[in-house]
Protein backbone atom coordinates (compact mmCIF):
# COMPACT_ATOMS: atom_id res chain seq x y z
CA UNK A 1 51.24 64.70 279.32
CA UNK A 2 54.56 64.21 277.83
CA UNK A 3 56.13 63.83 281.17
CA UNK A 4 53.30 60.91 282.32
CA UNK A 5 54.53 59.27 278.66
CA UNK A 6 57.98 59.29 279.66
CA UNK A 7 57.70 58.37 283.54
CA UNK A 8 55.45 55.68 282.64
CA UNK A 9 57.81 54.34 280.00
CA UNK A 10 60.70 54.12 282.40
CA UNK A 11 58.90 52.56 284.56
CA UNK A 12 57.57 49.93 282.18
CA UNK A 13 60.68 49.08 280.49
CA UNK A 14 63.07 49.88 283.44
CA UNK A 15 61.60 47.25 285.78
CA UNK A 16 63.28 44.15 284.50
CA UNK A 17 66.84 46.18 284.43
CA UNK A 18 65.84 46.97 288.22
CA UNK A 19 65.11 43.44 288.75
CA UNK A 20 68.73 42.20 287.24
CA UNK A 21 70.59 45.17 289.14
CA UNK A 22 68.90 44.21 292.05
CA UNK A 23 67.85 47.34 293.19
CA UNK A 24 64.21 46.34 293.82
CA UNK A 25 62.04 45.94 297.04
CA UNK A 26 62.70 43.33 298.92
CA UNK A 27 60.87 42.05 302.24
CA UNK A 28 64.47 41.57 304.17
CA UNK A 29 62.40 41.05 307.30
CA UNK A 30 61.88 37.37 306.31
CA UNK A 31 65.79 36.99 305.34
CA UNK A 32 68.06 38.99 306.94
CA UNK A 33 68.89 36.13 309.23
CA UNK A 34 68.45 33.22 306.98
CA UNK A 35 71.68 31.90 305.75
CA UNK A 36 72.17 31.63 301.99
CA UNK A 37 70.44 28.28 301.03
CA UNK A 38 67.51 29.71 302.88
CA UNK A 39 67.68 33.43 300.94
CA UNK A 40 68.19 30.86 297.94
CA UNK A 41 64.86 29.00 298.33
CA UNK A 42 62.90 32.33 299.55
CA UNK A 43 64.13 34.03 296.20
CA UNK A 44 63.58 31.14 293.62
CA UNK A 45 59.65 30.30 295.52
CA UNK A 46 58.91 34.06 295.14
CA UNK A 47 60.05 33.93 291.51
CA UNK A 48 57.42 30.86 290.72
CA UNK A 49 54.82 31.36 292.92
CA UNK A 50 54.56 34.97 292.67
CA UNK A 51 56.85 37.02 290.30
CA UNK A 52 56.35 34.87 287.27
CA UNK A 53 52.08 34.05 287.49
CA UNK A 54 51.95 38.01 288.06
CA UNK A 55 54.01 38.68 284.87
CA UNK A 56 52.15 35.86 282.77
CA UNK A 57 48.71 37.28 283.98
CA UNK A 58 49.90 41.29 283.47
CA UNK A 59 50.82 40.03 279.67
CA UNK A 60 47.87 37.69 278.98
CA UNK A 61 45.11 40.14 280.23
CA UNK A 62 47.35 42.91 278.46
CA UNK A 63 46.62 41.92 274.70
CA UNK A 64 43.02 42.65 273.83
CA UNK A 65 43.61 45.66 275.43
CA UNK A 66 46.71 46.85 273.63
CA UNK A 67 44.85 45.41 270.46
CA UNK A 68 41.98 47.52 270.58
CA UNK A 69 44.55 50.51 271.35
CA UNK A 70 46.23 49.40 268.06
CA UNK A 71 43.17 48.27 265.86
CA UNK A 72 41.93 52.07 266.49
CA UNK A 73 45.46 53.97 266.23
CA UNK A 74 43.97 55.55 269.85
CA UNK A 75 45.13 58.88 270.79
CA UNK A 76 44.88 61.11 273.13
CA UNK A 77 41.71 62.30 274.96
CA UNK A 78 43.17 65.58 275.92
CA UNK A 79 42.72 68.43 273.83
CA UNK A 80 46.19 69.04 271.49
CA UNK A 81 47.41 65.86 273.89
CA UNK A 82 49.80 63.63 272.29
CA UNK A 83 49.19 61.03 269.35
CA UNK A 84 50.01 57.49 269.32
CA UNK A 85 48.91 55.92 272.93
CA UNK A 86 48.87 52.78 271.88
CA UNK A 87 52.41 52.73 271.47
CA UNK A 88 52.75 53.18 275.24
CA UNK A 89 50.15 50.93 275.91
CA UNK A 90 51.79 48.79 273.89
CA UNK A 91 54.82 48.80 276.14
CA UNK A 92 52.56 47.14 278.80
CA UNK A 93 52.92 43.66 277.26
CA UNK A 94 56.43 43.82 276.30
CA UNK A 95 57.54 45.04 279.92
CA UNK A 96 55.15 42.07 281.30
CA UNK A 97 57.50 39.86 278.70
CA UNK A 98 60.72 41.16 279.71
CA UNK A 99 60.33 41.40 283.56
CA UNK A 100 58.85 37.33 282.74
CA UNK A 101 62.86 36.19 281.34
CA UNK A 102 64.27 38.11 283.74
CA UNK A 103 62.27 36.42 286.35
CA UNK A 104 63.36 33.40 284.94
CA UNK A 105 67.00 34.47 285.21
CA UNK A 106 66.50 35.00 288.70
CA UNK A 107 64.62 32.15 289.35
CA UNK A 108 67.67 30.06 287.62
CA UNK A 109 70.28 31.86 289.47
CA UNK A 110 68.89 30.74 292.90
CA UNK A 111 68.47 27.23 291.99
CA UNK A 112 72.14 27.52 290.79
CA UNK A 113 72.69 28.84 294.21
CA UNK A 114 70.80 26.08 295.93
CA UNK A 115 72.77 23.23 293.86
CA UNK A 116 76.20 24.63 295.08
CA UNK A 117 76.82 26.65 291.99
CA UNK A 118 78.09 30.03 291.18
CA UNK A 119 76.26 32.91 291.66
């Protein structure tokens, strides 16, 4: 069980560093030929239309749920399993929050991209 705890937790909280490293799936198939302003507007539309209502729905449905994990200090089911799994429950919310700025990182750096900025 503790293994589950811990691969779950990296997953959770490792997704928005995966996100800013860059080192997530992508679908190249649509951009491998598309020149930058193109890649630009395919990476800041897939930030608002998809990346950022999926992380504002994963954290909104996410609180009653973590709530009721808190309210009764769940644990658990196994027998002798570990205490405390609303703490990693709780991490469901805050990765939802964290992979939500750094969506809106991303989303900021293409538009910087599509105005002639910097990357």
């Amino acid at each position: 069980e503790t293994v589950l705890w811990l691969h779950a937790s990296v997953f959770m909280l490792g997704s928005a560093w995966t996100l800013q490293q860059g080192k997530h799936v992508r679908v190249d198939v649509f951009s491998a030929r598309a020149s930058e302003r193109t890649r630009a507007w395919i990476e800041l539309l897939g930030c608002l239309l998809l990346l950022l209502p999926f992380c504002a729905f994963m954290f909104w449905i996410s609180l009653d749920y973590v709530a009721a994990s808190w309210q009764m200090r769940e644990a658990s089911r196994e027998p002798g399993g570990l205490p405390a799994l609303y703490l990693l429950k709780g991490l469901i919310p805050l990765s939802a929050a964290l992979l939500l700025l750094q969506g809106l990182s991303e989303a900021l750096k293409a538009l910087s991209r599509l105005r002639g900025g910097a990357r």
